[in-house]
N, C-alpha and C. Protein backbone atom coordinates (compact mmCIF):
# COMPACT_ATOMS: atom_id res chain seq x y z
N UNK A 1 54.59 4.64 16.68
CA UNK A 1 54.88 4.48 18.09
C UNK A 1 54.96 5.86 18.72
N UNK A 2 53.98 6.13 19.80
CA UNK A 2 54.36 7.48 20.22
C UNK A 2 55.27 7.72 21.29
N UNK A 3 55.83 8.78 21.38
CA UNK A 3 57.18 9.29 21.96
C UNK A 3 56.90 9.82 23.09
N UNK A 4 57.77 10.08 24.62
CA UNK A 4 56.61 11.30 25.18
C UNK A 4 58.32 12.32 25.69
N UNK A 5 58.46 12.89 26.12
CA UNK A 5 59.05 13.60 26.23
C UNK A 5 59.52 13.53 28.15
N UNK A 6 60.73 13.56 28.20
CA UNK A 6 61.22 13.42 29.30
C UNK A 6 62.55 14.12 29.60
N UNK A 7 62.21 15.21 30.76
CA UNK A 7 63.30 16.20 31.41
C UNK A 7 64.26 15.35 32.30
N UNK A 8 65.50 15.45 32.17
CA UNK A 8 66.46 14.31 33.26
C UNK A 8 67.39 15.94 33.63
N UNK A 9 67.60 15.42 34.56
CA UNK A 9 69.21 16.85 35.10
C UNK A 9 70.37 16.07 35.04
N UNK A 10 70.95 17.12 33.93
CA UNK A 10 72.92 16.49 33.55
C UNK A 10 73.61 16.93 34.62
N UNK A 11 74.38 15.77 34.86
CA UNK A 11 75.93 16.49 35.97
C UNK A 11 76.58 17.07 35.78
N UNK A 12 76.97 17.94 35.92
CA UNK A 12 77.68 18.89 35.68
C UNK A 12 78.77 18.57 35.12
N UNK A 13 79.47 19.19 34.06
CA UNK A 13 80.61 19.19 33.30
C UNK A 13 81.95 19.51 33.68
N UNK A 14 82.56 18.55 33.29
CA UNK A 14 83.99 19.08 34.18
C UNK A 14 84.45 20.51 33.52
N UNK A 15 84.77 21.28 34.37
CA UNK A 15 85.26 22.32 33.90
C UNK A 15 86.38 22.13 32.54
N UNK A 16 85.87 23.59 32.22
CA UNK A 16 86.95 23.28 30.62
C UNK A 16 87.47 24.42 30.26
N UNK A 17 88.40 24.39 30.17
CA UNK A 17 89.05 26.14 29.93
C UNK A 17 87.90 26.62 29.04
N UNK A 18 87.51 26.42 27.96
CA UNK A 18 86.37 26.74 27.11
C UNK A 18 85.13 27.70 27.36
N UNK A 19 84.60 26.66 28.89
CA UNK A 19 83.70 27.36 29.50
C UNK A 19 83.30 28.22 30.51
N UNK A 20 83.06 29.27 30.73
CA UNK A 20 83.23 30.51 31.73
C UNK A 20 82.63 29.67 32.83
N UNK A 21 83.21 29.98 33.99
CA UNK A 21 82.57 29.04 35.30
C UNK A 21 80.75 29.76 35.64
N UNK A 22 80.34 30.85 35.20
CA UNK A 22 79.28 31.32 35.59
C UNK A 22 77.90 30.60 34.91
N UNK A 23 78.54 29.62 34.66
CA UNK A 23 77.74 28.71 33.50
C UNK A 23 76.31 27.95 34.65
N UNK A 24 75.32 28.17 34.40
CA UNK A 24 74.28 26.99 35.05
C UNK A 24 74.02 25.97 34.47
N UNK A 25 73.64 24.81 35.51
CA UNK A 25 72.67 23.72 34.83
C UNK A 25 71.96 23.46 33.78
N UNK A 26 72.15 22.76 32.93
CA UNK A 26 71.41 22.71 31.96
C UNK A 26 70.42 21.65 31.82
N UNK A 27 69.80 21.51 31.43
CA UNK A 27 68.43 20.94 31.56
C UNK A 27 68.15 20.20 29.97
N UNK A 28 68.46 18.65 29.48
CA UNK A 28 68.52 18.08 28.40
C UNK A 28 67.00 17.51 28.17
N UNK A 29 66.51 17.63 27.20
CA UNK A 29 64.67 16.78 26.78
C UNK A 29 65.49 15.76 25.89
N UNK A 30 65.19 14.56 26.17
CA UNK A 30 65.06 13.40 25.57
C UNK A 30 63.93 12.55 25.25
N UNK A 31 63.96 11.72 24.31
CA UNK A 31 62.37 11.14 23.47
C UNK A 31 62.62 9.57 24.07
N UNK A 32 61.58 9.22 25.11
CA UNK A 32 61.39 8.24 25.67
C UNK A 32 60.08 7.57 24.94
N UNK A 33 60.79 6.46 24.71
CA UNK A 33 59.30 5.32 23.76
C UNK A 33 58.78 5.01 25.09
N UNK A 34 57.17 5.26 24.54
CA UNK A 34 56.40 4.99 25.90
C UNK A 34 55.45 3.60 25.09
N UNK A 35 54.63 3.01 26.14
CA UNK A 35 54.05 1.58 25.88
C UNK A 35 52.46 2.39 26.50
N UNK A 36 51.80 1.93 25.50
CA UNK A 36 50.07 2.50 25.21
C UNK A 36 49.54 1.82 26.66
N UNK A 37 48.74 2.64 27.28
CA UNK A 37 48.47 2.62 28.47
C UNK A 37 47.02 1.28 28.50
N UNK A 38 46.69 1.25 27.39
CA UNK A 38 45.69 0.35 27.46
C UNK A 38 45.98 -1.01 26.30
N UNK A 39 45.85 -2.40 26.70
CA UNK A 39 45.85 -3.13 26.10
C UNK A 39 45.67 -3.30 24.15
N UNK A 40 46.05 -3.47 23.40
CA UNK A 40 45.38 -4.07 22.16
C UNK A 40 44.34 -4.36 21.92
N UNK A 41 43.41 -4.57 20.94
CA UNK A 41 42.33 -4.75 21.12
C UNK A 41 41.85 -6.47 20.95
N UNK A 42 40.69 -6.93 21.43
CA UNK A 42 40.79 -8.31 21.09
C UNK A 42 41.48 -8.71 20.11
N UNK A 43 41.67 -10.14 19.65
CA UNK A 43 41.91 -10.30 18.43
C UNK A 43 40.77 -10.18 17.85
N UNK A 44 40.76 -10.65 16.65
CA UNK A 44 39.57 -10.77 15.38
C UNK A 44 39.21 -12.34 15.78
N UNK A 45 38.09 -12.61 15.68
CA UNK A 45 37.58 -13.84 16.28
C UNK A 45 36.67 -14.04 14.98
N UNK A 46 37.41 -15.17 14.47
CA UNK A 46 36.22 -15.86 13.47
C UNK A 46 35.12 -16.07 13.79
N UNK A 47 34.31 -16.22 12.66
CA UNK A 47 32.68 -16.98 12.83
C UNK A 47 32.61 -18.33 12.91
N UNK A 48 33.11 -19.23 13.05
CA UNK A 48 33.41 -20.47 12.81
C UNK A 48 34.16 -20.71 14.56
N UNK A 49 34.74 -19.41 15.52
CA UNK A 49 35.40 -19.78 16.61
C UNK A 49 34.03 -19.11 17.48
N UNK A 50 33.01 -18.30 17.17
CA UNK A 50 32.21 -17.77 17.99
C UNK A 50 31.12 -19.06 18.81
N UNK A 51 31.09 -18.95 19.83
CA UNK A 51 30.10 -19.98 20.47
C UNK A 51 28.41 -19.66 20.20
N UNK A 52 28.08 -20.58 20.20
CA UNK A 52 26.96 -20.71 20.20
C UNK A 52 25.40 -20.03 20.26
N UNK A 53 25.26 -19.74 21.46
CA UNK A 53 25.00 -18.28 22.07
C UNK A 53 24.80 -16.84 21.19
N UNK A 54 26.49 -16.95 21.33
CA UNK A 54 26.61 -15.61 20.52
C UNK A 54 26.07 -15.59 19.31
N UNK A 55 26.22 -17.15 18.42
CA UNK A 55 25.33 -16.95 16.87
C UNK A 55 24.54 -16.83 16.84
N UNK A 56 23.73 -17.17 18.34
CA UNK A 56 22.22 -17.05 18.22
C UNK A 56 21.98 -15.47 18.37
N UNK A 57 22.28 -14.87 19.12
CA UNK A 57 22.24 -13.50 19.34
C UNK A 57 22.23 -12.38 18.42
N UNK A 58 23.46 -12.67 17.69
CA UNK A 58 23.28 -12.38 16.44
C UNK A 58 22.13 -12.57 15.25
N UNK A 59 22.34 -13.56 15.04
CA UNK A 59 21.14 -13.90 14.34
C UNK A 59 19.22 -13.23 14.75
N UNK A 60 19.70 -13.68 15.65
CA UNK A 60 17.99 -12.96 16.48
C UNK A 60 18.21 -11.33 16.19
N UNK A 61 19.78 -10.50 16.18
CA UNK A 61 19.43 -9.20 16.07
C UNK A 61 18.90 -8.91 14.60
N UNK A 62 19.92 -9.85 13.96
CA UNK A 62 19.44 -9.60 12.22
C UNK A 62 17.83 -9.26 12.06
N UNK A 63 17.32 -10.66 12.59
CA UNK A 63 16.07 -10.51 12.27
C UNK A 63 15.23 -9.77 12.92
N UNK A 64 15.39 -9.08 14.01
CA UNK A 64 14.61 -8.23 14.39
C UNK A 64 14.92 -6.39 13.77
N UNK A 65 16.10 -6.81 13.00
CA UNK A 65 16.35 -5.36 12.71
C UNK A 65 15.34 -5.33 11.12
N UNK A 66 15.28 -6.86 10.63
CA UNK A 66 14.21 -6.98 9.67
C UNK A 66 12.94 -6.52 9.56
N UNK A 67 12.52 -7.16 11.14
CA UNK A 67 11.16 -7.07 11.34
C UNK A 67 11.05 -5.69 11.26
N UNK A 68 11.68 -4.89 12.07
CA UNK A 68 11.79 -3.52 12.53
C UNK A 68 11.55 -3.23 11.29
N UNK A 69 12.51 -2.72 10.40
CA UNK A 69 12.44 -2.28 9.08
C UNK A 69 11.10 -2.28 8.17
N UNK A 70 10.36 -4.28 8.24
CA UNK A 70 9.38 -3.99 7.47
C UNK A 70 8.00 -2.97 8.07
N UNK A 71 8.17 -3.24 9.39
CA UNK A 71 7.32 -2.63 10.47
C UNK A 71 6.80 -1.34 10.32
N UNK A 72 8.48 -0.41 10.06
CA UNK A 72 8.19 0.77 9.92
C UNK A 72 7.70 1.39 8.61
N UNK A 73 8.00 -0.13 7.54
CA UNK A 73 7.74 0.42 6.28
C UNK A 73 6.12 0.23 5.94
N UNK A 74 5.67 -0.81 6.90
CA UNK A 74 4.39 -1.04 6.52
C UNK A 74 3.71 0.35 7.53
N UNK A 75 4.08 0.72 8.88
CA UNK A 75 3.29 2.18 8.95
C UNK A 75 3.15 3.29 8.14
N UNK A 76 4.48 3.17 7.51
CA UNK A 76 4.66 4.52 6.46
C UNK A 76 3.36 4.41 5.81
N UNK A 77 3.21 3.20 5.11
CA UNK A 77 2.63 2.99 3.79
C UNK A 77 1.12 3.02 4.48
N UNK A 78 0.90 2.24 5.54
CA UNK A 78 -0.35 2.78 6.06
C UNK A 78 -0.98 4.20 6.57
N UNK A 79 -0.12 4.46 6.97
CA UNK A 79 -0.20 6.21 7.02
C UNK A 79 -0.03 6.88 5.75
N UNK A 80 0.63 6.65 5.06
CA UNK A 80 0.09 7.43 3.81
C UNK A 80 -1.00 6.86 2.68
N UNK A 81 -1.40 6.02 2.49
CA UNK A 81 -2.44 5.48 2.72
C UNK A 81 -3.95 6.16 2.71
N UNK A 82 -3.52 6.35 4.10
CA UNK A 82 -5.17 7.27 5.59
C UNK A 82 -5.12 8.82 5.01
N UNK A 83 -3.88 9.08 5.02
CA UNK A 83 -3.51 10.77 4.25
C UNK A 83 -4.32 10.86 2.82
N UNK A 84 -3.83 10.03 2.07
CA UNK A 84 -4.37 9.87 0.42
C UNK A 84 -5.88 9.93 0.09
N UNK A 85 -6.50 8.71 1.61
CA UNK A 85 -7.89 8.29 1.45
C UNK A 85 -8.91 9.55 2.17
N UNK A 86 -8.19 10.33 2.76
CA UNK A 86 -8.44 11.64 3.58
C UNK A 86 -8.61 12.78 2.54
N UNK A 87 -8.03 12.83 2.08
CA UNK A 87 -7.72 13.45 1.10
C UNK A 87 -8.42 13.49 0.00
N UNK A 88 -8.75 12.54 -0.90
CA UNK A 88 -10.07 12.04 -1.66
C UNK A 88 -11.33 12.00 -1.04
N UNK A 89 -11.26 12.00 0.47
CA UNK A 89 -12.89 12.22 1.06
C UNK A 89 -13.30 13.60 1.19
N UNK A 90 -12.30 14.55 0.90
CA UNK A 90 -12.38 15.78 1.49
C UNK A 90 -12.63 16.32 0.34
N UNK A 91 -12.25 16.22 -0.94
CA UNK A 91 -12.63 16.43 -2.55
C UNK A 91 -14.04 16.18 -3.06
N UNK A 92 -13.95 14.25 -2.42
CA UNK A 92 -15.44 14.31 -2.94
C UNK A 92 -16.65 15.03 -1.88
N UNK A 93 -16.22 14.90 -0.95
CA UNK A 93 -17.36 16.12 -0.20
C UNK A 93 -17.45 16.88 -0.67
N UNK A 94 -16.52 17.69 -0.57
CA UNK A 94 -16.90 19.16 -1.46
C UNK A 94 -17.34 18.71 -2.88
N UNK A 95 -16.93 18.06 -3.75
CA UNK A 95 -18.03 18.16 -4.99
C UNK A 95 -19.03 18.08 -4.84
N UNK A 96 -19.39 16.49 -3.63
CA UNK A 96 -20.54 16.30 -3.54
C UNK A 96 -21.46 17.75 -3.36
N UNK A 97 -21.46 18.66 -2.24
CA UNK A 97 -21.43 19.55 -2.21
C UNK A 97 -21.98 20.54 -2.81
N UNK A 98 -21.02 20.74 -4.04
CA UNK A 98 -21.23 21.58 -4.83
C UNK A 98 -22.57 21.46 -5.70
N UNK A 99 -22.44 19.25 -5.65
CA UNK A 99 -23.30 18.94 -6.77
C UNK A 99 -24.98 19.04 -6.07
N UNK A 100 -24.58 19.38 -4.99
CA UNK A 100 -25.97 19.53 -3.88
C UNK A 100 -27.00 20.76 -4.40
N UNK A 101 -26.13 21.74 -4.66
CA UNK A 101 -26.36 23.10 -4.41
C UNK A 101 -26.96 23.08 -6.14
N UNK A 102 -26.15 22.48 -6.64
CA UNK A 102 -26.83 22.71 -8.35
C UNK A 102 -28.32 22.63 -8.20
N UNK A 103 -28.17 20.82 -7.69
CA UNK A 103 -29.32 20.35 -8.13
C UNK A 103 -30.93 21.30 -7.04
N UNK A 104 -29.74 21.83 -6.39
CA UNK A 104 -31.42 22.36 -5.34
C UNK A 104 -31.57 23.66 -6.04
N UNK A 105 -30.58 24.31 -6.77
CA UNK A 105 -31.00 25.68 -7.84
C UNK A 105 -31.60 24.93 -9.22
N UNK A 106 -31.41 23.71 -9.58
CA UNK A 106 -31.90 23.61 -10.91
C UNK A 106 -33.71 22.95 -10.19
N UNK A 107 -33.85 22.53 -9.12
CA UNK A 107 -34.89 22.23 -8.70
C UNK A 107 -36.04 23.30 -8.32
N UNK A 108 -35.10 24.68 -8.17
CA UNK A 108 -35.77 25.93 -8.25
C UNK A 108 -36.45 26.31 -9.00
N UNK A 109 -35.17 25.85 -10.19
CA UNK A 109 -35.45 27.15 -11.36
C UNK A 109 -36.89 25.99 -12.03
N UNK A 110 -36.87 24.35 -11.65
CA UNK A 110 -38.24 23.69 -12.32
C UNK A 110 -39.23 24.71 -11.77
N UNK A 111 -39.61 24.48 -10.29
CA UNK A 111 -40.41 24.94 -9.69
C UNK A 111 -41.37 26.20 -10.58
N UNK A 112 -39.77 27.16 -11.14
CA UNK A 112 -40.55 28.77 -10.90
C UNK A 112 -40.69 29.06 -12.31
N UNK A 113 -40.27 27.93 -13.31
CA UNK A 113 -41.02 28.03 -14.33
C UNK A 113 -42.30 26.95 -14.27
N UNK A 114 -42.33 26.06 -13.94
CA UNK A 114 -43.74 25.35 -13.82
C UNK A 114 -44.61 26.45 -13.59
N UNK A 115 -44.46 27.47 -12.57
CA UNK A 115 -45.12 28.45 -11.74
C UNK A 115 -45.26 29.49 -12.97
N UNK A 116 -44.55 29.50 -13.76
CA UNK A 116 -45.02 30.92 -14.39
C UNK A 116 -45.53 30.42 -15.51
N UNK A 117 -45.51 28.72 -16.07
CA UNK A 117 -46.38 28.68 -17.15
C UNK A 117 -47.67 28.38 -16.18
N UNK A 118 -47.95 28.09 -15.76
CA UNK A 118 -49.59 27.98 -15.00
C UNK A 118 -50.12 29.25 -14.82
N UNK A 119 -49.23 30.21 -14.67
CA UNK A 119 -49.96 31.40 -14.28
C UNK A 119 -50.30 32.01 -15.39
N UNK A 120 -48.98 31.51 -16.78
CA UNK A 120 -49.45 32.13 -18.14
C UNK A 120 -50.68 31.78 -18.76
N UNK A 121 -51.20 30.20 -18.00
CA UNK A 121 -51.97 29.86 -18.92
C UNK A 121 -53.70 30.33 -18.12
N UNK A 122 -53.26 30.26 -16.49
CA UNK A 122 -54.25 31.18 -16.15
C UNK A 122 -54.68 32.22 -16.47
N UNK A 123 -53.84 33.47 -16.87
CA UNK A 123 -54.16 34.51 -17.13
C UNK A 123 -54.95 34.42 -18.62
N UNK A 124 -54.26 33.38 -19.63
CA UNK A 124 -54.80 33.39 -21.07
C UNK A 124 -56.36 33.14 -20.98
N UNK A 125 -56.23 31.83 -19.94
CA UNK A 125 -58.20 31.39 -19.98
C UNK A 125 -58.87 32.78 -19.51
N UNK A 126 -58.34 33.23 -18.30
CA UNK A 126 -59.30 34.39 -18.26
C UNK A 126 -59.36 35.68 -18.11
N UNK A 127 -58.43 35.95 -19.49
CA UNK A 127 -58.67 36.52 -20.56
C UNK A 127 -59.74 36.41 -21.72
N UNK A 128 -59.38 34.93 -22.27
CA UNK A 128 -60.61 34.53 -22.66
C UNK A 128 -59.42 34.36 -24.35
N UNK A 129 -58.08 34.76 -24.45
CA UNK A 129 -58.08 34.05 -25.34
C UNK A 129 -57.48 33.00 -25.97
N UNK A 130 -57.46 31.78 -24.52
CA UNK A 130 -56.68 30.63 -24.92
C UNK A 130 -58.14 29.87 -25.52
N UNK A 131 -58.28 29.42 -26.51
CA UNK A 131 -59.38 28.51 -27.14
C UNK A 131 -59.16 26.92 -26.79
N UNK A 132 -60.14 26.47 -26.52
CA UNK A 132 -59.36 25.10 -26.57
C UNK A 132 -59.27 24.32 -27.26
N UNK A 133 -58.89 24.51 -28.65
CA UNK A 133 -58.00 23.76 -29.65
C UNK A 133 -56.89 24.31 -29.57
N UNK A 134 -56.71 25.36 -28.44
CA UNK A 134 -55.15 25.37 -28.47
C UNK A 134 -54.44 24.83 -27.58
N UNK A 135 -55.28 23.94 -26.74
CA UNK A 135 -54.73 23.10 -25.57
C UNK A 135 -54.50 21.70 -26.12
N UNK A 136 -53.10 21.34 -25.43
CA UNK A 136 -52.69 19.99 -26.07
C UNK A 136 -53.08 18.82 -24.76
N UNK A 137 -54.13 18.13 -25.17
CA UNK A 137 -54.49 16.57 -24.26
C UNK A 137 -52.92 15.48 -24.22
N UNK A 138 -53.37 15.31 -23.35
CA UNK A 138 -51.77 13.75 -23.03
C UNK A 138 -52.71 12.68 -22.62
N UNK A 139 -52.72 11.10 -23.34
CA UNK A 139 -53.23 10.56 -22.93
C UNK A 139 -52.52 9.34 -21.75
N UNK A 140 -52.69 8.98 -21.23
CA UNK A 140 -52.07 8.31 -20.28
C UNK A 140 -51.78 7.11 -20.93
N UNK A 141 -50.54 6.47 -20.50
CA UNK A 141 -49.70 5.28 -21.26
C UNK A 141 -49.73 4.40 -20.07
N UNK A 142 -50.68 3.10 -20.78
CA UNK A 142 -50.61 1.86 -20.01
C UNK A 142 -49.32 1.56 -19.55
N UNK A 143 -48.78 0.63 -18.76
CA UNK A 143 -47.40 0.58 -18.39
C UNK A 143 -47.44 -0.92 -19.32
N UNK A 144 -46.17 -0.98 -19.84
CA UNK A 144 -45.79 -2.20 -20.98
C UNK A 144 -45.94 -3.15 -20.00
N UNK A 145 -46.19 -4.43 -20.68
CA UNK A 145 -46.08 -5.59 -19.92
C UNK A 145 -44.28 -6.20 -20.17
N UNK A 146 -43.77 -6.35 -18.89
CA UNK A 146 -42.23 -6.62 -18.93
C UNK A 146 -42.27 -7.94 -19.07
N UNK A 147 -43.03 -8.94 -18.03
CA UNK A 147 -43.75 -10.53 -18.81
C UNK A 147 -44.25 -10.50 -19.43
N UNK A 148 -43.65 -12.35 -21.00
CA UNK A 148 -44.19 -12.55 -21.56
C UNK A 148 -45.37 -13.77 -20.85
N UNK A 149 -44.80 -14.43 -19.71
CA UNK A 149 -45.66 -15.12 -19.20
C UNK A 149 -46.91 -14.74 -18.14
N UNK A 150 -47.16 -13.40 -18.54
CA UNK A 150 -48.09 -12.50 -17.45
C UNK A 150 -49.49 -13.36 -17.97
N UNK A 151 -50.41 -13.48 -16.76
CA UNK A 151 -52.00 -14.19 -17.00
C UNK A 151 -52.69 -13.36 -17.66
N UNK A 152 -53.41 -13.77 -18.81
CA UNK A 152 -54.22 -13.06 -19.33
C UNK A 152 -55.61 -11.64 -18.48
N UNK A 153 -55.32 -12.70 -17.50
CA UNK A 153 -56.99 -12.82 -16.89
C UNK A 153 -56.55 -11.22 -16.10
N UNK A 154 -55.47 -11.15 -15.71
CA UNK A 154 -55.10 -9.78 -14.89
C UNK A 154 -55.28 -8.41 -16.15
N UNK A 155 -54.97 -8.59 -17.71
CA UNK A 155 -54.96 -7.37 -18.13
C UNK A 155 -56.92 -7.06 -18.30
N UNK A 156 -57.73 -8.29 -18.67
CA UNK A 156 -58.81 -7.97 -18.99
C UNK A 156 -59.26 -6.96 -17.94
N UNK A 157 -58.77 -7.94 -16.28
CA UNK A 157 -59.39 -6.91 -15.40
C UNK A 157 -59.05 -5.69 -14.95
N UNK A 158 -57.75 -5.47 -15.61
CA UNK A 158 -56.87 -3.99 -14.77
C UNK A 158 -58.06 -2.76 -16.41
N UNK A 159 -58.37 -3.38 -17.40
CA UNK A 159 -59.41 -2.61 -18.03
C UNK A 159 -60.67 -2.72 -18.08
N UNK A 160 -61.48 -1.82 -17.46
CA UNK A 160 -62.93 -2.39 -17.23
C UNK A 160 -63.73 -1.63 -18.00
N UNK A 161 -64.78 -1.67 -18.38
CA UNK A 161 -65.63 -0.34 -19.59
C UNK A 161 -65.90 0.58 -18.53
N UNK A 162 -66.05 0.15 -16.85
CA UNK A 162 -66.30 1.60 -16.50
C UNK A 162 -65.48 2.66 -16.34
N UNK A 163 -63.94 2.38 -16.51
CA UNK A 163 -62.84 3.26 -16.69
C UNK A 163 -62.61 3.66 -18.14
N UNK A 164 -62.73 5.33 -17.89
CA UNK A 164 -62.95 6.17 -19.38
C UNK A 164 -61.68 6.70 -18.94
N UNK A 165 -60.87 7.26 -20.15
CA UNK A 165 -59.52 7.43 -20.17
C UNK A 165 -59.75 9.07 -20.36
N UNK A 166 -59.37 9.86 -19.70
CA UNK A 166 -59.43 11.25 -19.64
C UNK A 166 -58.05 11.94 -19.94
N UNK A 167 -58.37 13.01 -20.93
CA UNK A 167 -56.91 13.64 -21.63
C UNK A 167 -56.50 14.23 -20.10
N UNK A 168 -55.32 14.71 -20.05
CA UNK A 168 -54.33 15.36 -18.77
C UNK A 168 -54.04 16.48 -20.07
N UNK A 169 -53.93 17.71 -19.41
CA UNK A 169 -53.34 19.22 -19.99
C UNK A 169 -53.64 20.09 -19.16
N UNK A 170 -53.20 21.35 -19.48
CA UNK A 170 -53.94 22.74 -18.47
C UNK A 170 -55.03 23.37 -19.32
């Protein structure tokens, strides 16, 4: 309980042989119980005394503090997500990339040896001493038949006697 403090003025004392008359007023503090300037607080109101309304209100906040919740959890997760998948696109680019650059130097380096055996083998003919039993023929390979039910009548004609099979080499 709080106290507050309160100045009152005493009447003066009957004189007393005791006390020299040049004596002043004295001035006494006393502890006055004071009453709280603002009400108590409601009572406590059961769930069972709340109307109607109000349960609904409630209830509707619950669930929107749900929704809320999964809401924000499903942006998280979608946003990190977009970060992750960002992230893996930006890796495989650059490999891709990288794997660009190989293949256009290993496509070089075919090129500039194709180029320098042709020129080796130019220079040998004329020179005069590549012989040609030292040149290797390739004969060309029919393509397999992938049907077993392929028509006869198509292989006789895809070979005719006027097609002579000529070696391929340099």
């Amino acid at each position: 309980m709080s106290a507050a403090l309160k100045s009152e003025v005493l009447e003066p004392r009957p004189r007393s042989s005791g006390y020299p008359a040049t004596r002043r007023r004295e001035r006494r503090l006393t502890v006055v119980p004071t009453v709280p300037a603002s009400p108590l607080a409601f009572p406590p109101v059961q769930e069972r005394d709340r109307p109607l309304w109000l349960k609904a209100l409630v209830i509707g906040q619950r669930v929107s503090l749900g929704v809320a919740g999964v809401t924000v959890a499903v942006a998280l997760s979608a946003y990190a997500v977009t970060v992750d998948a960002n992230r893996r696109l930006t890796v495989a680019t650059a490999s891709f990339g990288q794997l660009q650059d190989h293949q256009q130097q290993l496509i070089t380096a075919n090129a500039v040896f194709k180029n320098h055996l042709a020129e080796t083998a130019i220079a040998a003919m004329n020179d005069g001493t590549l012989h040609p039993k030292d040149v290797i023929f390739l004969e060309a390979i029919e393509p397999a038949e992938t049907t077993l039910n392929a028509p006869t009548a198509q292989t006789t004609n895809a070979i005719t006697p006027d097609r002579r099979l000529f070696p391929k080499g340099y």
